[in-house]
Protein backbone atom coordinates (compact mmCIF):
# COMPACT_ATOMS: atom_id res chain seq x y z
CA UNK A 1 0.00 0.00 0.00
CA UNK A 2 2.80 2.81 0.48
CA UNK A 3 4.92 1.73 -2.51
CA UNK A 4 1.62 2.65 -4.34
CA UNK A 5 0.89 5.92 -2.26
CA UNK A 6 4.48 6.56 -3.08
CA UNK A 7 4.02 5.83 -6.68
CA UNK A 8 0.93 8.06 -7.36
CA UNK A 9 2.52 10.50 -5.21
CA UNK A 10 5.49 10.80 -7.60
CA UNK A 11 3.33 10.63 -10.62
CA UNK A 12 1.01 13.53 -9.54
CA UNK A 13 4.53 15.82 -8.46
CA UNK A 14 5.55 15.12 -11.85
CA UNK A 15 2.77 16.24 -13.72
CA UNK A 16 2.22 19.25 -11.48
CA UNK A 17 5.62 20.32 -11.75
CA UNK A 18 5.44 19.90 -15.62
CA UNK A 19 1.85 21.83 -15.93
CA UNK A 20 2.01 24.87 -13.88
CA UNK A 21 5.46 25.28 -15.70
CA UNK A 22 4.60 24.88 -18.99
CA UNK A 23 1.27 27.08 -17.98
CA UNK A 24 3.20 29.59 -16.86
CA UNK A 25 5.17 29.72 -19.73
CA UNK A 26 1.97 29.98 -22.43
CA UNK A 27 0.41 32.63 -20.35
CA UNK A 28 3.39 34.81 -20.50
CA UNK A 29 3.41 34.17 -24.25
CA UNK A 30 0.23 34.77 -24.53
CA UNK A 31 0.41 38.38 -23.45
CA UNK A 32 3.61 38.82 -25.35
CA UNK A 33 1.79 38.31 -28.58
CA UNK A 34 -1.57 38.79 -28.13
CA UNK A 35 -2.11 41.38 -25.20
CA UNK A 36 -3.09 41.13 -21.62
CA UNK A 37 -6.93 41.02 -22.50
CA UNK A 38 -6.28 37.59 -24.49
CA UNK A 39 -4.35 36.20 -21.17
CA UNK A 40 -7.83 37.27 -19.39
CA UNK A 41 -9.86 35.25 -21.83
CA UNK A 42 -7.55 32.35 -21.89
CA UNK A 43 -8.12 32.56 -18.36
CA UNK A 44 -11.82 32.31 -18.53
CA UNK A 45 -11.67 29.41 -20.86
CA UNK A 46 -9.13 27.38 -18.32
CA UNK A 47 -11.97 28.18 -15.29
CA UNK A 48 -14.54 27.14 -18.17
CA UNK A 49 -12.98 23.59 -18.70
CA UNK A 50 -12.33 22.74 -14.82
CA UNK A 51 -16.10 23.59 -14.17
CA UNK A 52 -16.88 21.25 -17.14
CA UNK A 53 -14.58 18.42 -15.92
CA UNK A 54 -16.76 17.58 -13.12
CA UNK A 55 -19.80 16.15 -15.40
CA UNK A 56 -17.14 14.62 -17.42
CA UNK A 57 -15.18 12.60 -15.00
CA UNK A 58 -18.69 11.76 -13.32
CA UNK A 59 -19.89 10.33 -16.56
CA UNK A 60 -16.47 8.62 -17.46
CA UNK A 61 -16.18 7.05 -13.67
CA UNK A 62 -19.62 5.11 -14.72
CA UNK A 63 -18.26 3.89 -18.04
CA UNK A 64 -14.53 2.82 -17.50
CA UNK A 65 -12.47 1.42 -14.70
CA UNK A 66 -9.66 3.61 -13.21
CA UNK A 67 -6.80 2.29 -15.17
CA UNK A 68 -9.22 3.27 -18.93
CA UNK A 69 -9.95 6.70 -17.13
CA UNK A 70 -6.39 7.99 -16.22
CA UNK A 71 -5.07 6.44 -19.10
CA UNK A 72 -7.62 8.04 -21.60
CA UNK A 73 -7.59 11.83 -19.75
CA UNK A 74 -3.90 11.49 -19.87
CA UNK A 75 -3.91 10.58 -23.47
CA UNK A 76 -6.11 13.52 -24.14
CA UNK A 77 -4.49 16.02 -22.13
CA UNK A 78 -1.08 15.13 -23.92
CA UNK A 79 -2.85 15.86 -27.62
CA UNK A 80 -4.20 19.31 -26.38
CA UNK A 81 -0.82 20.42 -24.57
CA UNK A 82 0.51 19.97 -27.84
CA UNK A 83 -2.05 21.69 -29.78
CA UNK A 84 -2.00 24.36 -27.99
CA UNK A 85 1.81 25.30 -28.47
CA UNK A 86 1.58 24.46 -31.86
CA UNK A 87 -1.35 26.97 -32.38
CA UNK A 88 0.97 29.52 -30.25
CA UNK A 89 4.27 28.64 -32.25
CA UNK A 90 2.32 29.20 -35.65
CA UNK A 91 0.54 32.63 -34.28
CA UNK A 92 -3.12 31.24 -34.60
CA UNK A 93 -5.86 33.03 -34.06
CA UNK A 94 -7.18 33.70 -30.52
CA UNK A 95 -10.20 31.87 -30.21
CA UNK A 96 -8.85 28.52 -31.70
CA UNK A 97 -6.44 28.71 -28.50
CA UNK A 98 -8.89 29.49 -26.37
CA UNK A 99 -11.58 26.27 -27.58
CA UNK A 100 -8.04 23.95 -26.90
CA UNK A 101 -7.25 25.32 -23.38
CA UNK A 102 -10.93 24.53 -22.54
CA UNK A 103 -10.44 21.37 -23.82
CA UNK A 104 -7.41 20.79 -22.06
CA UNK A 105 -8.34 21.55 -18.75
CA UNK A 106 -11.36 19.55 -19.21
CA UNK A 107 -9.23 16.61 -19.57
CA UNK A 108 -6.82 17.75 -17.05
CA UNK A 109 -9.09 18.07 -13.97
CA UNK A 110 -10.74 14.34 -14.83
CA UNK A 111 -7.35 12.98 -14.82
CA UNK A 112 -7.07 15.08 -11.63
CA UNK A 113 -9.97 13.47 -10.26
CA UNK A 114 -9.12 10.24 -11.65
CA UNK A 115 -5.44 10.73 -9.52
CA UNK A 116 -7.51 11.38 -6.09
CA UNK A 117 -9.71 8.45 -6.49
CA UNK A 118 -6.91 5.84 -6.68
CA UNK A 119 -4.99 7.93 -3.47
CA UNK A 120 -8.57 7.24 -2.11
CA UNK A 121 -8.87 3.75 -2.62
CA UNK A 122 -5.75 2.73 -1.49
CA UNK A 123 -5.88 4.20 1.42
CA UNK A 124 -9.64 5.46 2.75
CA UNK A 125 -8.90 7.90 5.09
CA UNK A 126 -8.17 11.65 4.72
CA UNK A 127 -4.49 11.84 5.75
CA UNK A 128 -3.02 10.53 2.07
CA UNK A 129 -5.50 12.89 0.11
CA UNK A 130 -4.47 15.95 2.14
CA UNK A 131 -0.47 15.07 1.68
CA UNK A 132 -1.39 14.61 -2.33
CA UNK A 133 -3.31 18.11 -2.25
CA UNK A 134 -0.43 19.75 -0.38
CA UNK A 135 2.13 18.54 -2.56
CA UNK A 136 0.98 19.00 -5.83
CA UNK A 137 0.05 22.62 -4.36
CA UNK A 138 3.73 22.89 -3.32
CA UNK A 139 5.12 21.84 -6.53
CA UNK A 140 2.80 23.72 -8.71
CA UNK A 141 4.33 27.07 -6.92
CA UNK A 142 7.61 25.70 -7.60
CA UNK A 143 7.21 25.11 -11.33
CA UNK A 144 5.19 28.75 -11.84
CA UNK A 145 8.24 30.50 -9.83
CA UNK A 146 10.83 28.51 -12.21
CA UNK A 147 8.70 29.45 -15.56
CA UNK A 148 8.90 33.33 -14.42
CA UNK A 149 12.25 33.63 -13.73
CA UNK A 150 13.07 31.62 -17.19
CA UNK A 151 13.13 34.52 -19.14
CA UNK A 152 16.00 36.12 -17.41
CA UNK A 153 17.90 33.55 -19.06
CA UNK A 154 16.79 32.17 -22.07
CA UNK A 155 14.51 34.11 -25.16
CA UNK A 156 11.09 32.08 -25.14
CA UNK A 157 10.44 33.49 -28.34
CA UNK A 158 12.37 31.16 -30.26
CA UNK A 159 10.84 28.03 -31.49
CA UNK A 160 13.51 25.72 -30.05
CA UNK A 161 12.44 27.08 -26.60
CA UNK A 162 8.91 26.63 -27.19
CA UNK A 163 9.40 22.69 -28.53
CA UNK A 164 11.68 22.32 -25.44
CA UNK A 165 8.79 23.27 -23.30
CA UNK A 166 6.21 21.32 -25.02
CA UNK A 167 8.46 18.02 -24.31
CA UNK A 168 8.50 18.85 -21.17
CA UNK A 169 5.03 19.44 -21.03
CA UNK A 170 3.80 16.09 -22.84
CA UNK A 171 6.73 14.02 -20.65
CA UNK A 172 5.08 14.94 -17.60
CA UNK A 173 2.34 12.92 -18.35
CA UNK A 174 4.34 9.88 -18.74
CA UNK A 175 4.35 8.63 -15.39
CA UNK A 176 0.34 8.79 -14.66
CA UNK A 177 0.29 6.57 -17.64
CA UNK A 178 2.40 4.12 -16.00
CA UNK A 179 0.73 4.09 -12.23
CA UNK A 180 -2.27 3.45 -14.03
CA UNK A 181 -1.64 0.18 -14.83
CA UNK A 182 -2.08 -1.06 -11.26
CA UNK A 183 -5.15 0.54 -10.56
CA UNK A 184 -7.80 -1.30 -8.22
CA UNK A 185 -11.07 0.53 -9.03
CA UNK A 186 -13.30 -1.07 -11.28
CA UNK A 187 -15.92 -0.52 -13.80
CA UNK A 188 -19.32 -0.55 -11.35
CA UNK A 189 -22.25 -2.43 -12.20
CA UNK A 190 -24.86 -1.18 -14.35
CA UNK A 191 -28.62 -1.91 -14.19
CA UNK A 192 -29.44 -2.82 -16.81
CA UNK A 193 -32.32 -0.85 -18.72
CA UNK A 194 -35.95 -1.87 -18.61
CA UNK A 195 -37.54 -3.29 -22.31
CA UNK A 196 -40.30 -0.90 -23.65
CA UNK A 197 -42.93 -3.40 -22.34
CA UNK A 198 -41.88 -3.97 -19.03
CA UNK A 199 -41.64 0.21 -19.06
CA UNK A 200 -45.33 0.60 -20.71
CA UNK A 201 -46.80 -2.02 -18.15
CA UNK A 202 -45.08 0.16 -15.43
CA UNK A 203 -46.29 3.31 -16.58
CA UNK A 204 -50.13 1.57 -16.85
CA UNK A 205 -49.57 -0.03 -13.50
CA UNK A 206 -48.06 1.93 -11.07
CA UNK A 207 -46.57 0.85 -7.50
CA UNK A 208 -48.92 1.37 -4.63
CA UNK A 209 -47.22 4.14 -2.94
CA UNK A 210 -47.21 5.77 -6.42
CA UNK A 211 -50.89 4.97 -6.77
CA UNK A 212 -51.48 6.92 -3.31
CA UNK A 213 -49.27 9.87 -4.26
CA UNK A 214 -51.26 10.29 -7.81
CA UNK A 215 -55.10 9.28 -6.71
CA UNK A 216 -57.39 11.80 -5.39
CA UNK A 217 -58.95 12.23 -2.10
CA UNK A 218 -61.75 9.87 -2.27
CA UNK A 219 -59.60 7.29 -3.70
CA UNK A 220 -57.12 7.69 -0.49
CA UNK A 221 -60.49 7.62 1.70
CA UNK A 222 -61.45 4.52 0.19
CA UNK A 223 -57.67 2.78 0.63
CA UNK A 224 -57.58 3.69 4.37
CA UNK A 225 -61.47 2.55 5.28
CA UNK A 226 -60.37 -1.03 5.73
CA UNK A 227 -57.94 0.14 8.31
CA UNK A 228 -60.07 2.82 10.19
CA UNK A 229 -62.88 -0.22 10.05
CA UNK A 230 -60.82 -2.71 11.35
CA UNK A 231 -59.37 0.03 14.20
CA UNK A 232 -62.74 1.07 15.25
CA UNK A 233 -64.09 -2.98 15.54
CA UNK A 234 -60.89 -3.26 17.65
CA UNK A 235 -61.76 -0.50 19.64
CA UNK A 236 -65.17 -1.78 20.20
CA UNK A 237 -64.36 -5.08 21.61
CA UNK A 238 -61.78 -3.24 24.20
CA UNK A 239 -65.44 -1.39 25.39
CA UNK A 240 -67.08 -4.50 25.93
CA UNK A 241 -64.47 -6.30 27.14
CA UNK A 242 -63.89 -3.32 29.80
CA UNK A 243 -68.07 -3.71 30.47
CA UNK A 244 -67.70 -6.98 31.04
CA UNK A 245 -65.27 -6.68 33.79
CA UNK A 246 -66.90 -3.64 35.06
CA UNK A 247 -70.46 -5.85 35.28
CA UNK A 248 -68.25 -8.61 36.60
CA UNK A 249 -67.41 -6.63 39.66
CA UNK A 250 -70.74 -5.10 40.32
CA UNK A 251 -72.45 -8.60 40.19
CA UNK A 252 -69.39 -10.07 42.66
CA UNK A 253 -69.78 -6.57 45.15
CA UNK A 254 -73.80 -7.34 45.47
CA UNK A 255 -73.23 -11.22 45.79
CA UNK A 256 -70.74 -10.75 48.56
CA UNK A 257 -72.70 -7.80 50.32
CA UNK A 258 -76.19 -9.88 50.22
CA UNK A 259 -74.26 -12.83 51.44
CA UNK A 260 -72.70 -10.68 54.24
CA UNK A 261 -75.97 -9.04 55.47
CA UNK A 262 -77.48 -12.63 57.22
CA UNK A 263 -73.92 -12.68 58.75
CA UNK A 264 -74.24 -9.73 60.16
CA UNK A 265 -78.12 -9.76 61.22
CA UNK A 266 -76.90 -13.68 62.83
CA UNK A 267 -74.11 -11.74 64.88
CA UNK A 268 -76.84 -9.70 66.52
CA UNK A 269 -79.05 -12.68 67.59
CA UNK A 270 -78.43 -14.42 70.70
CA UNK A 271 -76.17 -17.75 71.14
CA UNK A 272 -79.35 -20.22 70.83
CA UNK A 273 -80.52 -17.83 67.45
CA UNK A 274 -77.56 -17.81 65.64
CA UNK A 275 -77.45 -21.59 64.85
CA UNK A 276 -80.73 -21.56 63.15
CA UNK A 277 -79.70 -18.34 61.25
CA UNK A 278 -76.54 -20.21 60.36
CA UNK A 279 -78.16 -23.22 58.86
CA UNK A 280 -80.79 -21.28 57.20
CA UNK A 281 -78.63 -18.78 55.56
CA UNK A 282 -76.40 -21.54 54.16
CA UNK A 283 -78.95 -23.40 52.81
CA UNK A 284 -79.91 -20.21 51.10
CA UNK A 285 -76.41 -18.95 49.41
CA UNK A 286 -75.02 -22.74 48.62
């Protein structure tokens, strides 16, 4: 598990190192020989592309398995970087720049993705994903500090420069081809889609609670009489079995207070009495 870390760790420095340098390096171009307002719309077009990449790497995650994914953004992202310096070398227009650095960061950012997922799934928790982020936010300052100071020493107008720095550029890209190979995500499952029969059949017969949620009232009153009936016959025998008892005890009180009324009345009588009282009440309550 950390010779892979250490792998994809090394792969994404790479890259990052490579990118913001090479970046760095178009931008300043890019203001050299078109102005500062076509650095702002190249700009634009770079924040245009990462907010596109999310749909696309969430739509390429359900298609392909991680090695297909980083291999295929990588892939990508190598044939823009070197569109885009060959459209810069060659002095093409503006906008034809601008539709490949959308493109390119479009692919970039799903390979970025794709790079953060397998640092995920080797190891879950957040401690390898914040070391990744860190570093390739380290080495990204690095590489934009090198590109800036580059023309102190070397003219970036020549075309030997510029194919120097698109190497460098495509190179960088090398190594997330190669840690791809031992990726551990797979493709996931797929449902697979319903025939237009089973679909129509749905659509005639819906499930009960989507029944409920599309009927109207009288239809609901009808579906919940069976329960309110069978609630209210439950309720009923809980009265009478309550009245029961009740009638139970009121019969027993009587019983026990008629019984106790000759015992009481024989208790009174004198010694000779109470026998007869005695034998004539039992005869009467037995």
């Amino acid at each position: 598990m950390r010779s892979r870390i250490a792998q994809l760790m090394l792969a994404g420095l790479i890259d990052s190192l490579c990118l913001s340098f090479a970046w760095t390096v178009l931008m300043l171009q890019i203001v050299a020989d078109y102005g500062l307002g076509a650095a702002g719309l190249t700009s634009a077009a770079m924040l245009v592309g990462i907010a596109l990449s999310a749909p696309a790497a969430s739509h390429l995650a359900r298609l392909l398995d991680g090695r297909r994914l980083l291999r295929s953004a990588a892939s990508a992202e190598a044939l823009m970087r070197m569109a885009v310096f060959a459209l810069l070398a060659t002095s093409a227009p503006l906008p034809s720049i601008v539709v490949c650095v959308s493109i390119m960061n479009v692919t970039a950012w799903t390979g970025y993705a794709g790079m953060r997922a397998e640092v995920a799934a080797v190891s879950p928790g957040t401690s390898a994903l914040t070391w990744y982020g860190t570093g390739v936010a380290a080495i990204e300052a690095v590489g934009a500090a090198a590109a800036a100071l580059l023309p102190l020493v070397a003219d970036m107008r020549t075309p030997q420069a510029l194919g120097i720095v698109t190497v460098v550029y495509v190179l960088g890209l090398v190594p997330t081809i190669v840690v791809a190979g031992g990726s551990p995500i797979t493709r996931p499952h797929r449902r697979p889609l319903a025939a237009p029969g089973a679909l129509l059949r749905r659509l005639r017969h819906p499930p009960a609670h989507q029944a409920m949620a599309t009927s109207n009232p009288i239809q609901k009153a009808r579906r919940r009489a069976p329960s309110r009936l069978k609630f209210r016959k439950a309720a009923g025998r809980r009265r009478i079995a309550r009245g029961n008892c009740l009638w139970t005890m009121v019969i027993s009180t009587r019983k026990s207070k008629s019984c106790a009324a000759p015992l009481r009345r024989a208790n009174a009588l004198p010694p000779r009495a109470q026998s007869a009282v005695w034998e004539t009440g039992s005869a009467t309550y037995t």
